[in-house]
Protein backbone atom coordinates (compact mmCIF):
# COMPACT_ATOMS: atom_id res chain seq x y z
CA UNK A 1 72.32 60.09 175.99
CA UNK A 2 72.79 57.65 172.99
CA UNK A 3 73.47 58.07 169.26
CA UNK A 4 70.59 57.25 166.96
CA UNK A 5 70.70 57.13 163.21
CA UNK A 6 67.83 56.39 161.43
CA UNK A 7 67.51 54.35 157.81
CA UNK A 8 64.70 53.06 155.47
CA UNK A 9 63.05 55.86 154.68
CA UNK A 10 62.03 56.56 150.99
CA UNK A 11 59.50 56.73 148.44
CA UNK A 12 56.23 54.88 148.84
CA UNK A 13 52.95 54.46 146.81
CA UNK A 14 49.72 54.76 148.54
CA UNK A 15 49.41 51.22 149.95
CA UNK A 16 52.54 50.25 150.02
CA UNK A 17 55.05 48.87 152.94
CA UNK A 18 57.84 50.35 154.40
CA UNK A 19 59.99 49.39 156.92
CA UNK A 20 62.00 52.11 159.14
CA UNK A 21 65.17 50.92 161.70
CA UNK A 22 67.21 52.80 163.86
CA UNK A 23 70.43 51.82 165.13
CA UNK A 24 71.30 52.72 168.86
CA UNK A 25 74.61 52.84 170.46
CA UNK A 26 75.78 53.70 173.96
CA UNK A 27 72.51 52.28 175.55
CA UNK A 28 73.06 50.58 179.00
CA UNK A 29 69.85 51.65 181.08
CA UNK A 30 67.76 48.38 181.59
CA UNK A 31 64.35 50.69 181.69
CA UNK A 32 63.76 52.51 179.01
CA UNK A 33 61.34 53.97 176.25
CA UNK A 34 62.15 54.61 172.52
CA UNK A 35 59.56 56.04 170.29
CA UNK A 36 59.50 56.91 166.49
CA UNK A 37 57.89 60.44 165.99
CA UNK A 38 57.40 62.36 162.45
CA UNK A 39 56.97 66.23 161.52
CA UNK A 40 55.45 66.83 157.99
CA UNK A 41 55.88 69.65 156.36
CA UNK A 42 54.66 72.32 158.16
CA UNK A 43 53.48 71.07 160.74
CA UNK A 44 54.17 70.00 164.47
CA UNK A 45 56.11 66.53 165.38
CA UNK A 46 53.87 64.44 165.88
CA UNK A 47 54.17 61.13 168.44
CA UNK A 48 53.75 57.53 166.01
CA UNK A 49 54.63 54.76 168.37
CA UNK A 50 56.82 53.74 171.36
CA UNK A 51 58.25 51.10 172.88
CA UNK A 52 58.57 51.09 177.14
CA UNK A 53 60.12 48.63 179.64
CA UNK A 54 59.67 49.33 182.91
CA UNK A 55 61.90 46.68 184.52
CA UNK A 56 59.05 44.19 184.79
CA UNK A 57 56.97 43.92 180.92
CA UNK A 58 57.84 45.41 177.86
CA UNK A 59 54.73 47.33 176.05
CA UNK A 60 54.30 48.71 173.04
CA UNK A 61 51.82 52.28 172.03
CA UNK A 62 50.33 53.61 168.96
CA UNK A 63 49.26 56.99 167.84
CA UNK A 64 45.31 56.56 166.74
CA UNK A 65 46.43 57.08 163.14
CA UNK A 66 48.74 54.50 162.84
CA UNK A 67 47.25 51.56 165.22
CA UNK A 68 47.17 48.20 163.31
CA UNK A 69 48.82 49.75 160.17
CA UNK A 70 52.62 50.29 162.19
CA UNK A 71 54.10 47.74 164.57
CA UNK A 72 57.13 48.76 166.77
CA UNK A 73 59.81 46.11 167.55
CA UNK A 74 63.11 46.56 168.93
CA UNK A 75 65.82 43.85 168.64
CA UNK A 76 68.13 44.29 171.46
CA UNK A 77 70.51 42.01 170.24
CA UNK A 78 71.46 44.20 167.28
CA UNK A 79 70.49 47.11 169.15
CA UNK A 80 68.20 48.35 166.50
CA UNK A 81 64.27 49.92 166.77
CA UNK A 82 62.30 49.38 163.89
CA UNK A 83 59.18 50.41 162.49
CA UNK A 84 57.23 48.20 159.97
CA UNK A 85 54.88 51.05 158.22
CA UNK A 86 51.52 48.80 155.85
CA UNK A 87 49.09 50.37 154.49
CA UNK A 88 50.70 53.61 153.80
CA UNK A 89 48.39 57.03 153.20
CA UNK A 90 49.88 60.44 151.91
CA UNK A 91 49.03 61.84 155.59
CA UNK A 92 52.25 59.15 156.42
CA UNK A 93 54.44 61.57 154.57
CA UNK A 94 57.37 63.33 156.69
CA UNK A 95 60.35 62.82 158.40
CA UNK A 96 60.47 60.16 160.98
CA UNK A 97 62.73 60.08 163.68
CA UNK A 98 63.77 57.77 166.41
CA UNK A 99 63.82 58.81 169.92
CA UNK A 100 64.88 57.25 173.39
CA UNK A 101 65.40 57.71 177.06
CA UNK A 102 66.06 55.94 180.30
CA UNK A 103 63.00 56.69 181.59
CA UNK A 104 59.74 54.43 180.81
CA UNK A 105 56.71 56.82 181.44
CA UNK A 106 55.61 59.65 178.57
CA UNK A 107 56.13 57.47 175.90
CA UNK A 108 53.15 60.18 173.94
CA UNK A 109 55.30 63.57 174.64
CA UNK A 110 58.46 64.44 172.47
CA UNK A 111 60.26 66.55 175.65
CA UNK A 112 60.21 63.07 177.56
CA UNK A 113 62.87 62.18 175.37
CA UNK A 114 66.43 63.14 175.64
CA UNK A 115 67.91 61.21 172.55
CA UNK A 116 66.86 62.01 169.16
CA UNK A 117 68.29 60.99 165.95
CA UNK A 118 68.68 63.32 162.30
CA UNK A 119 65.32 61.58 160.96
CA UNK A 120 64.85 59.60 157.64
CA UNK A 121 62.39 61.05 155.05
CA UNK A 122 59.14 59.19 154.27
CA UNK A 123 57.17 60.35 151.27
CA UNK A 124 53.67 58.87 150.38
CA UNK A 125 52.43 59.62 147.06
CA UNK A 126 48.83 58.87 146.11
């Protein structure tokens, strides 16, 4: 497992940009996937977007509701996953956390992940 803490999150006007990282220590597997996920109030956690190298190509995946409003990045040389949030709705509101695991394939399913950090809260107001 690694540590995650997550940081960015705040208030937003519908619109708006926000822009979510997560710092990541204790990570030496060179395949991995690490995802950002969000519950709001509620309701389930719901899958946002991932990040997945297999050993051979990187690739990034979107939830539906987010594709070409989020982009996932992760800058391995600060060891930090990001999330750039445009075009922010109210239905963006919750908690967002950061989530990663050795193993490339699921990227979609929480329970494929075995590192999770404490979440940041994101609140949308219209």
């Amino acid at each position: 497992q690694v540590d995650l803490v997550e940081s960015g999150g705040g208030w937003m006007q519908t619109g708006g940009p926000l822009k979510l990282s997560c710092t990541i220590s204790g990570r030496t597997f060179t395949t991995y996937k690490m995802g950002w996920f969000r519950q709001a109030p509620g309701k389930e956690r719901e899958y946002v977007a991932a990040i997945a190298n297999n050993g051979v190509v990187v690739t990034t995946h979107y939830a539906n509701s987010v594709k070409r409003r989020f982009t996932i990045t992760l800058d391995n040389a600060k060891n930090t996953l990001y999330l750039q949030m445009y075009s922010l709705k109210p239905g963006d509101t919750g908690i967002y956390f950061c989530a990663a695991d050795p193993r490339s394939v699921g990227v979609a399913a929480d329970y494929e992940y075995d590192s999770w950090g404490r979440g940041t809260q994101v609140t949308v107001s219209s």
